[in-house]
Protein backbone atom coordinates (compact mmCIF):
# COMPACT_ATOMS: atom_id res chain seq x y z
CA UNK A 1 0.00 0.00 0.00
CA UNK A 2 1.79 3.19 -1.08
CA UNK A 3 -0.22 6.71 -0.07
CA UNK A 4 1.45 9.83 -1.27
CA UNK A 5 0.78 12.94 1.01
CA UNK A 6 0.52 16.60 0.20
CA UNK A 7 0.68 19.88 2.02
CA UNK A 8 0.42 23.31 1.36
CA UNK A 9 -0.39 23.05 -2.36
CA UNK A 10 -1.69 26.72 -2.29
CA UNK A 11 -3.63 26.61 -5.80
CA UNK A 12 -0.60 24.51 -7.28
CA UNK A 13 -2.98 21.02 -8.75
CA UNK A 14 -0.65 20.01 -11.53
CA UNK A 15 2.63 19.65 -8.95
CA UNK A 16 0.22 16.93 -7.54
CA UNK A 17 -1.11 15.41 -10.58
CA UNK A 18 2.89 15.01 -12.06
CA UNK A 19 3.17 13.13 -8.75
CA UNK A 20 0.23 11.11 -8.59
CA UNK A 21 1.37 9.98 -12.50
CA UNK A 22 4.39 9.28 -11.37
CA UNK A 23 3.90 7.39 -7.66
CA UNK A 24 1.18 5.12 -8.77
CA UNK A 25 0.05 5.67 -5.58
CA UNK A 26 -2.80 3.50 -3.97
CA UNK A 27 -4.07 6.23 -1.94
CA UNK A 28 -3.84 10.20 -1.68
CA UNK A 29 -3.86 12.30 1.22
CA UNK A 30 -4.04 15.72 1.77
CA UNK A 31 -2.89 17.71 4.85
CA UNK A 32 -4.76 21.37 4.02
CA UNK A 33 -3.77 24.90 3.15
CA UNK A 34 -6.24 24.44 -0.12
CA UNK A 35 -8.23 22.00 0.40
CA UNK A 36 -10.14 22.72 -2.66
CA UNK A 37 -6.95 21.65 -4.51
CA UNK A 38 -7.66 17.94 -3.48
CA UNK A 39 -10.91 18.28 -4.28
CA UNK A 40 -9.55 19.07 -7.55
CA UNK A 41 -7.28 16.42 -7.91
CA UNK A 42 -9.72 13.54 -6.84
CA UNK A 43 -11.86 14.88 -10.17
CA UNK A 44 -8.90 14.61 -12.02
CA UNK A 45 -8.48 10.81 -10.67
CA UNK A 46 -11.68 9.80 -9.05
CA UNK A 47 -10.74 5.96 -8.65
CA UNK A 48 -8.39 6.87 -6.11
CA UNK A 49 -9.34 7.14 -2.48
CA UNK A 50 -8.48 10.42 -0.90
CA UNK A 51 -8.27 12.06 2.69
CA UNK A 52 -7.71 15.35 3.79
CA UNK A 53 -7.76 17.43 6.83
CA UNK A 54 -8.51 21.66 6.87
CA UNK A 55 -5.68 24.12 7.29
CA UNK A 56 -5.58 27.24 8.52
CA UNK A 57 -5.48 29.36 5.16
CA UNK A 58 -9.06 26.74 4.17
CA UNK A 59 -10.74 29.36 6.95
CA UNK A 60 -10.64 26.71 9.91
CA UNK A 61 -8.54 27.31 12.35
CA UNK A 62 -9.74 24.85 15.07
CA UNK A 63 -12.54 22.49 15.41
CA UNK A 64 -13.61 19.52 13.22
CA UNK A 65 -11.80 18.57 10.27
CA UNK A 66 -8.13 19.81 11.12
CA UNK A 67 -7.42 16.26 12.52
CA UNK A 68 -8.29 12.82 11.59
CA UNK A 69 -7.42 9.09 12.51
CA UNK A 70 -7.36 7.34 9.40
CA UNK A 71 -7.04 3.22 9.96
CA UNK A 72 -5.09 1.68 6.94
CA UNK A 73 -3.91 -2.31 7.44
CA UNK A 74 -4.31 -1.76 10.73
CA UNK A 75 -1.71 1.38 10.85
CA UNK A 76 -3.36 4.11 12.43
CA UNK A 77 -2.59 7.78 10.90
CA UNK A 78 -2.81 10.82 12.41
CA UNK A 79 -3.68 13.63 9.98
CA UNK A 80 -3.43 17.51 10.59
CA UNK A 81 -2.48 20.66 8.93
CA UNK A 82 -0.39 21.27 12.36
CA UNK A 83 -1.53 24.91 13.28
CA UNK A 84 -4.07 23.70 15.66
CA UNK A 85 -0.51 22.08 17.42
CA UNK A 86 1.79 24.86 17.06
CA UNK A 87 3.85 22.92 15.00
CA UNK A 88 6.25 25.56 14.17
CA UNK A 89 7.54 26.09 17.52
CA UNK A 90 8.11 22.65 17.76
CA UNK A 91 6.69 18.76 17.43
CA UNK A 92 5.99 17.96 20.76
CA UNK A 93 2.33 18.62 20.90
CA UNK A 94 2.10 16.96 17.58
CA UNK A 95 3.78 13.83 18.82
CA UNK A 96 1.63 13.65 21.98
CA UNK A 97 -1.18 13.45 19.93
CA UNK A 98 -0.44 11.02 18.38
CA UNK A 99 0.61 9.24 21.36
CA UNK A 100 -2.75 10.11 22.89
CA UNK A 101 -4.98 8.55 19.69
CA UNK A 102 -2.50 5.29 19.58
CA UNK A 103 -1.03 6.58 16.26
CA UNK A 104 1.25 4.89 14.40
CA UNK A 105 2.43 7.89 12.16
CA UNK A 106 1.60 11.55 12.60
CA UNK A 107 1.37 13.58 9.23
CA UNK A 108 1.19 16.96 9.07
CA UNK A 109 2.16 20.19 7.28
CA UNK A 110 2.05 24.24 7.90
CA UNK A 111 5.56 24.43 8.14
CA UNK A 112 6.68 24.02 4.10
CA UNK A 113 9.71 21.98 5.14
CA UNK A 114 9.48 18.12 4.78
CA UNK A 115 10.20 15.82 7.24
CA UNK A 116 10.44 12.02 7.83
CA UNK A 117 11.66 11.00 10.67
CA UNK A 118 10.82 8.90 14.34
CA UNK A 119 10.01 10.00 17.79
CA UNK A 120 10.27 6.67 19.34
CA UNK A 121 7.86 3.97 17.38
CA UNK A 122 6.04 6.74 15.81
CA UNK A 123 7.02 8.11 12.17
CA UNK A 124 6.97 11.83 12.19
CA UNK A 125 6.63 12.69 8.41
CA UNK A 126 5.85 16.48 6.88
CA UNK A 127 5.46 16.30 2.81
CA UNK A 128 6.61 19.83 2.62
CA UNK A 129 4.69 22.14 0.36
CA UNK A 130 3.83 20.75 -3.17
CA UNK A 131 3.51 24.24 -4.46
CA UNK A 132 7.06 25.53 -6.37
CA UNK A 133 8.47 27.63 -7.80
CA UNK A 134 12.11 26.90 -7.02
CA UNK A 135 11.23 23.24 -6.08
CA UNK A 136 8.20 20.92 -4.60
CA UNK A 137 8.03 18.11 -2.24
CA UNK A 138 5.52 15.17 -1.27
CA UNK A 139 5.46 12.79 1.14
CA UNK A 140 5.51 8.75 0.80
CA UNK A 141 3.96 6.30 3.48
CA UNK A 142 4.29 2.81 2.17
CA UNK A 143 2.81 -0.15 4.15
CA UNK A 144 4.58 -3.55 2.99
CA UNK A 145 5.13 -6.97 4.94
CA UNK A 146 3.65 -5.59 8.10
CA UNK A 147 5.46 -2.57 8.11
CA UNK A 148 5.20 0.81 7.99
CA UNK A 149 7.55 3.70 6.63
CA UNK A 150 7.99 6.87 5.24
CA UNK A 151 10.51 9.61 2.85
CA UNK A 152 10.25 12.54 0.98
CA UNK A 153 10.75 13.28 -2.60
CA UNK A 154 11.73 16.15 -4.06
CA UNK A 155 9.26 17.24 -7.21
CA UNK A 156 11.55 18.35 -9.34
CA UNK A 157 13.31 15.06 -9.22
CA UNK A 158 9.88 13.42 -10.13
């Protein structure tokens, strides 16, 4: 199971389509700031499933839909934009979280600088922002023999 995970896209669809062309990816997910550009993107490839969570430039700033659990193979996923957590002070109300809902992996975005890494048993992953101009990134979560892990890619390596 491979899902490929945007942030920030800020009006930018075809940075996500080149990747979704290119990934092959099983399942999309999208961490806010333009949610309407998912909403896009599933039109443009409406066989594939796709999750996302509200940032703070969709106009929601707290409250439901700026976090979700999503269960895949038994892997549970946090999502969130990571305003509501203050992520760009720092990851540690992120993390607890994620602790806190029994996550496996917290995903989020808001800061435009990608991230994969571990805090403990828990993947820590940030796709970046998939919006240029100088480059793009994405995020990869792949699920294989029981296992769960993530990287980045750079766009304009795509």
């Amino acid at each position: 199971m491979k899902l490929l995970v945007f942030s920030d896209s800020h009006g930018d669809v075809s940075h996500m389509e080149q990747a979704v062309l290119a990934e092959a990816p099983d399942r999309i997910v999208h961490l806010g700031d333009m949610v309407r550009d998912a909403q896009r993107l599933a039109k443009r490839f409406p066989d594939l499933p796709l999750d996302y969570v509200y940032g703070n430039c969709d106009g929601c700033y707290s409250g439901p839909g700026t976090e979700q659990v999503l269960t895949v193979e038994n892997f549970r996923i946090l999502m969130m934009h990571g305003h509501t957590r203050g992520v760009k002070g720092g990851l540690e109300r992120a993390v607890l979280a994620a602790q806190e809902a029994e996550a496996h992996a917290v995903l989020f975005g808001h800061t435009h600088r990608p991230l994969c890494d571990r805090a403990g048993a828990l993947w820590v992953l940030n796709p970046g922002s998939c919006r240029g101009p100088l480059f793009w990134t994405y995020g990869i979560l792949t699920i294989q023999e029981g296992q769960l892990r993530c990287r980045t890619v750079r766009g304009d390596a795509v």
